[in-house]
C-alpha atoms as a PDB file:
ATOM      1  CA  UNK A   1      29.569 -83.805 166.457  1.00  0.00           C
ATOM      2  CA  UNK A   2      27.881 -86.793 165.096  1.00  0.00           C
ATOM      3  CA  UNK A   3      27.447 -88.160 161.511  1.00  0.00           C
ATOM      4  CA  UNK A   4      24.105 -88.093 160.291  1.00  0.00           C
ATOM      5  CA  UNK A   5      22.121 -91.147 158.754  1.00  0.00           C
ATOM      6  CA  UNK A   6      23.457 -90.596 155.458  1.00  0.00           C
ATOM      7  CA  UNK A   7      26.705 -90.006 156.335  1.00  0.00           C
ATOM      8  CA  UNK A   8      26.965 -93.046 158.462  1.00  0.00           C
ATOM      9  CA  UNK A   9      25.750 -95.064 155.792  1.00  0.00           C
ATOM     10  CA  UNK A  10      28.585 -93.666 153.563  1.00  0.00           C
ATOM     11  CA  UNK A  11      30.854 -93.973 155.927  1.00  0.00           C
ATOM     12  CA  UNK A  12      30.413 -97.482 156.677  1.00  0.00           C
ATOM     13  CA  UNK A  13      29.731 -98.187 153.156  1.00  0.00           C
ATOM     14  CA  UNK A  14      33.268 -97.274 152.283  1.00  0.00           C
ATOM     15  CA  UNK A  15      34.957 -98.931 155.199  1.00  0.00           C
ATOM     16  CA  UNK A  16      32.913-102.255 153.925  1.00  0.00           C
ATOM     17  CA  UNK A  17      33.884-101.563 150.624  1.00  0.00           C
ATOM     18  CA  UNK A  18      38.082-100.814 151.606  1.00  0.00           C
ATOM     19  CA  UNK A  19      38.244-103.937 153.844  1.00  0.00           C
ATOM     20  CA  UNK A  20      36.844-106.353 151.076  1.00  0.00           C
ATOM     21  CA  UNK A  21      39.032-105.001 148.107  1.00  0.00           C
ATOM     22  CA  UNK A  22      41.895-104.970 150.767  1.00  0.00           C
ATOM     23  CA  UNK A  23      40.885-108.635 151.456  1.00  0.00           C
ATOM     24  CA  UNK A  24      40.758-109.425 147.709  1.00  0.00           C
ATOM     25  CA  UNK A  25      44.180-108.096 146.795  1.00  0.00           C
ATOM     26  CA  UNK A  26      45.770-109.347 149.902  1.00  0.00           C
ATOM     27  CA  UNK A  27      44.595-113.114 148.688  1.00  0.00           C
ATOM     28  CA  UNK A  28      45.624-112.505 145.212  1.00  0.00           C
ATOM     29  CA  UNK A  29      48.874-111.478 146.074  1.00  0.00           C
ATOM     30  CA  UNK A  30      49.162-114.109 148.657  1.00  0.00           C
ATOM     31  CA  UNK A  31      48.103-117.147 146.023  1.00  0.00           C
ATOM     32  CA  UNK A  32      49.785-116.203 143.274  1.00  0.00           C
ATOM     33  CA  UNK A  33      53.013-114.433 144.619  1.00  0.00           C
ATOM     34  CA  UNK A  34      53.724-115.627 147.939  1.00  0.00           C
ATOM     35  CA  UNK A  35      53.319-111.767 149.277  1.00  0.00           C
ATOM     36  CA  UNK A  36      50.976-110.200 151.298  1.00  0.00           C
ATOM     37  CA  UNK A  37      49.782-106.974 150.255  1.00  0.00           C
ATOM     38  CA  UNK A  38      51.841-105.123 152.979  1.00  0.00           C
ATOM     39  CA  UNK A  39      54.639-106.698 151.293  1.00  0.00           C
ATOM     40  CA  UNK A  40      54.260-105.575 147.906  1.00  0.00           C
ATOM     41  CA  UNK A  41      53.501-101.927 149.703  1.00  0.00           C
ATOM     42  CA  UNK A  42      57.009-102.048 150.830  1.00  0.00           C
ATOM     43  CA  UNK A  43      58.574-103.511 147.922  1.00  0.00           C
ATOM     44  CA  UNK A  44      56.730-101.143 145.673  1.00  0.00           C
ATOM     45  CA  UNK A  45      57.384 -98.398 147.558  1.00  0.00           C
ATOM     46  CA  UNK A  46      61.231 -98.981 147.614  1.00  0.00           C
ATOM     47  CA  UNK A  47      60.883 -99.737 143.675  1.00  0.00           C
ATOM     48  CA  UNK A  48      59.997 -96.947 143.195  1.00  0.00           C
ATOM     49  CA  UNK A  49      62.875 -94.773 145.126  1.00  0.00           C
ATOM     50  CA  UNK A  50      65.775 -93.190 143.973  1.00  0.00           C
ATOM     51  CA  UNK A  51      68.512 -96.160 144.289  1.00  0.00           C
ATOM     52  CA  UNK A  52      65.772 -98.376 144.677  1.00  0.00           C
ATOM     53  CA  UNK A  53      66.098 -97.452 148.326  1.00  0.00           C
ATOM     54  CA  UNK A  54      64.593 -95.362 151.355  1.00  0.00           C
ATOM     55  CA  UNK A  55      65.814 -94.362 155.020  1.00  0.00           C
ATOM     56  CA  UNK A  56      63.378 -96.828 157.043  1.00  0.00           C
ATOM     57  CA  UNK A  57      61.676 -93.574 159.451  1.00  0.00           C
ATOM     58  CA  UNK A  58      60.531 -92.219 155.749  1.00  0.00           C
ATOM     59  CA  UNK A  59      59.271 -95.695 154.604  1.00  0.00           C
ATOM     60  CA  UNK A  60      57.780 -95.953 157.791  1.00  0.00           C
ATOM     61  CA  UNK A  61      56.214 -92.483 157.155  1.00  0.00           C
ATOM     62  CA  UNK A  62      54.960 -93.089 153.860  1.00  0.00           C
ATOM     63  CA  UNK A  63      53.300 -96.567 154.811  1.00  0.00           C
ATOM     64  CA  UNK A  64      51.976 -94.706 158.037  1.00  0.00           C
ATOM     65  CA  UNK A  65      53.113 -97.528 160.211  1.00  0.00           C
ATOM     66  CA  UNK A  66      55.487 -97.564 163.784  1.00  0.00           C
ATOM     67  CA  UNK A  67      59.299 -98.172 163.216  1.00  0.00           C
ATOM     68  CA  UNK A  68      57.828-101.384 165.266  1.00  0.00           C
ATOM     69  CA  UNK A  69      56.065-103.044 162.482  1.00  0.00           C
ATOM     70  CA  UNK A  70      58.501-101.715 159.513  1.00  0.00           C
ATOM     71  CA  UNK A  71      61.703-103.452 161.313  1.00  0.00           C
ATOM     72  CA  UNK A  72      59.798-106.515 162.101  1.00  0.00           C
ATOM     73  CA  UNK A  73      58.150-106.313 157.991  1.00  0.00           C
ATOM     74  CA  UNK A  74      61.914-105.860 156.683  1.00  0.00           C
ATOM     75  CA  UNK A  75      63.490-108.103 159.037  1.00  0.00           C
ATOM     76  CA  UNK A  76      61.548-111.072 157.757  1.00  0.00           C
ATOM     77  CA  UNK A  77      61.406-109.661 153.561  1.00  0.00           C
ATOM     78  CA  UNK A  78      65.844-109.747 154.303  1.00  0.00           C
ATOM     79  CA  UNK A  79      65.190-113.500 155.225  1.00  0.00           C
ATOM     80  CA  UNK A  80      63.390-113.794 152.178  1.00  0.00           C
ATOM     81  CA  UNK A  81      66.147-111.957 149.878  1.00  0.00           C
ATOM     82  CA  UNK A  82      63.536-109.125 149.141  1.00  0.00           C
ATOM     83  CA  UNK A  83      65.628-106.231 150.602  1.00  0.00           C
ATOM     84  CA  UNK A  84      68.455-105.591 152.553  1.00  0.00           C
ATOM     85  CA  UNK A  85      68.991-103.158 155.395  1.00  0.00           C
ATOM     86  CA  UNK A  86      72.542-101.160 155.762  1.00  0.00           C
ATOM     87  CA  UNK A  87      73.467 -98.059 157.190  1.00  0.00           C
ATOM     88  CA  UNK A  88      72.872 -94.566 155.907  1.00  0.00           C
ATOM     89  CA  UNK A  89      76.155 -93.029 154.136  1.00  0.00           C
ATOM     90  CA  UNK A  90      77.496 -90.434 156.308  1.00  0.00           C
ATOM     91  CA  UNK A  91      74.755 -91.081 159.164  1.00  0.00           C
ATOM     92  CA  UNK A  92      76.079 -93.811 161.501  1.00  0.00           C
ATOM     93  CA  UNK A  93      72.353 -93.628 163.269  1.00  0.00           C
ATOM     94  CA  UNK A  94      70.389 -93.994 160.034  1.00  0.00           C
ATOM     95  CA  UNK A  95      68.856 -97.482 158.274  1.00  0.00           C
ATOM     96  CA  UNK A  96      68.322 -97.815 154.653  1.00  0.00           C
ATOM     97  CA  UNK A  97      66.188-100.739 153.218  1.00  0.00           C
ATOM     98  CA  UNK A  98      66.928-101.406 149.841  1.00  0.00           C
ATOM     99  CA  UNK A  99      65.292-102.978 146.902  1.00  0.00           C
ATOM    100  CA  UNK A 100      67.360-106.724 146.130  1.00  0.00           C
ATOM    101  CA  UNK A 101      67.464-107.914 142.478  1.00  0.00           C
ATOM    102  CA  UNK A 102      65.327-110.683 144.025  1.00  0.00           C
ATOM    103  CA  UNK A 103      62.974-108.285 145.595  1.00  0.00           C
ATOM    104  CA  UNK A 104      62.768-106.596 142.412  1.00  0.00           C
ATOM    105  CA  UNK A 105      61.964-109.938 140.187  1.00  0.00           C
ATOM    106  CA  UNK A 106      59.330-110.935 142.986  1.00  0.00           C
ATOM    107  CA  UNK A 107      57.727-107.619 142.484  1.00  0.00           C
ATOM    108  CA  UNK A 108      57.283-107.554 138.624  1.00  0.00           C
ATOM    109  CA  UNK A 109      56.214-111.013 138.693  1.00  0.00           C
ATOM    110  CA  UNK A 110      53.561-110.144 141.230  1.00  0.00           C
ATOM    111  CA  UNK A 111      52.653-106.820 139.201  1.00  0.00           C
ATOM    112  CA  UNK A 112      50.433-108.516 136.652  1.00  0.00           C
ATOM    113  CA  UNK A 113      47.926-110.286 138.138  1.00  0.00           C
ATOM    114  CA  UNK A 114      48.030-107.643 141.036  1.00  0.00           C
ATOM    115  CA  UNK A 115      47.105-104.896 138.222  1.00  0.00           C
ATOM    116  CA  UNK A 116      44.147-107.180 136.801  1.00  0.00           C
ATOM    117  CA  UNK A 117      42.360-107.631 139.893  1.00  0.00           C
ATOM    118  CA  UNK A 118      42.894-103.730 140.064  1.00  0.00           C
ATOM    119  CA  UNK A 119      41.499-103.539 136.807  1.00  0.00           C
ATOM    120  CA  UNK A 120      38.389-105.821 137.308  1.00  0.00           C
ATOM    121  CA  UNK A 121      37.363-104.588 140.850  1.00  0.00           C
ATOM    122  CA  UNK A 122      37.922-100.406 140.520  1.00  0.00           C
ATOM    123  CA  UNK A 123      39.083 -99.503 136.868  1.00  0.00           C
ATOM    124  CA  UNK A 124      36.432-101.339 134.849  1.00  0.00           C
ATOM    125  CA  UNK A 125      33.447-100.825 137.106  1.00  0.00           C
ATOM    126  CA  UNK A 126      33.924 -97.348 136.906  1.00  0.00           C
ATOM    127  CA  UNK A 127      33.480 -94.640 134.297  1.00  0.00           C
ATOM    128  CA  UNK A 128      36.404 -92.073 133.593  1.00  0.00           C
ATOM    129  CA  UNK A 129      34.005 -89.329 135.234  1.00  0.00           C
ATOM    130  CA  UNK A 130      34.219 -91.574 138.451  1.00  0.00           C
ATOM    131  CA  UNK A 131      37.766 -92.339 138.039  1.00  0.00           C
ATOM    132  CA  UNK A 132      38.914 -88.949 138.321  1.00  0.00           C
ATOM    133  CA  UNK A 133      36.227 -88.103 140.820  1.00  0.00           C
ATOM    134  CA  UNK A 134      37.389 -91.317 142.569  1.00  0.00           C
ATOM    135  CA  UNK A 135      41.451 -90.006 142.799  1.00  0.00           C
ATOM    136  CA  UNK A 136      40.355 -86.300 143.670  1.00  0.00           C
ATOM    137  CA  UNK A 137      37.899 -87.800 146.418  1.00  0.00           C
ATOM    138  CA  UNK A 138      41.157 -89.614 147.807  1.00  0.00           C
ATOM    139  CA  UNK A 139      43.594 -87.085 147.324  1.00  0.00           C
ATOM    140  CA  UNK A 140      41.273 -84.240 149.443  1.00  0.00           C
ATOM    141  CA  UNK A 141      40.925 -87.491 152.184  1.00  0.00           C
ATOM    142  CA  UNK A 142      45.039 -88.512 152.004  1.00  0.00           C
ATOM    143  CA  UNK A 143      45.767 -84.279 152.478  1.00  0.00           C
ATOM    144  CA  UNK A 144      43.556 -83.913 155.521  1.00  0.00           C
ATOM    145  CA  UNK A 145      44.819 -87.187 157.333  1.00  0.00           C
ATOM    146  CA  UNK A 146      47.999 -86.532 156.699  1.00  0.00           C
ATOM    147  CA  UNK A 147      47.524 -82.554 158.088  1.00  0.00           C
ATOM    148  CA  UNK A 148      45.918 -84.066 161.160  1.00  0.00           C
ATOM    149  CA  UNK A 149      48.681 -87.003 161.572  1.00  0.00           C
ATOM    150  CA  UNK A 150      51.363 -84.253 161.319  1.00  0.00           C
ATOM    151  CA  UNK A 151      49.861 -82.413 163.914  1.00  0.00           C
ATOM    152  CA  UNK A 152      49.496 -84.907 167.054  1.00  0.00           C
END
């Protein structure tokens, strides 16, 4: 089945539109807080974790990328100080990453001028009506690639 004009144009509308806010946040966090944004994905996503910490298959999971990529990713933020990696309690086969207080402070300090390019590039160009159009539009998109990741 193939996309029609409009569609196409939509479609490649938003993938133009993705890549150069992707490219805008990943050079703001990069300039300002030595991070790229796949970094702060991981530190924000262990921030936000009970303890501060997450077994690394459900990190990998909820960052949708291989166990590959997450070891390599952690291996080089425990260089940095950012997190630490350990061994599950009571699971001898199990990895937990962990949030570091350094980890932590590099987050918050990256947090504000992350959240203002937010804020100037998606919040204030868009009307309340589009903002919660905008999160139901992504959360009906997340649900059905996450049904049809779970299922190959």
């Amino acid at each position: 089945m193939s996309l029609s004009k409009t569609e196409l144009k939509t479609w490649l509308r938003y993938v133009s539109g993705m890549s150069s806010l992707a490219k805008a946040l990943d050079h703001q966090l990069r300039t300002e807080s030595n991070l790229s944004i796949d970094d702060f994905g991981i530190l924000s996503r262990l921030s936000s974790s009970p303890d501060s910490s997450l077994r690394m298959t459900e990190l990998a999971a909820q960052l949708s990328y291989s166990p590959s990529r997450l070891s390599h990713a952690i291996t080089r933020m425990a260089k940095l100080g950012w997190v630490e990696r350990n061994r599950a309690s009571g699971d001898g086969r199990g990895v937990v990453a962990r949030l570091t207080p350094a980890g932590d402070l590099t987050l918050r300090q990256a947090w504000p001028g992350h959240s203002a390019l937010i804020r100037k590039l998606v919040v204030d160009i868009l009307t309340q009506s589009e903002l919660a159009e905008f999160e139901s539009i992504f959360i009906k998109i997340d649900q059905a690639a996450t049904e049809h990741n779970e299922t190959r």
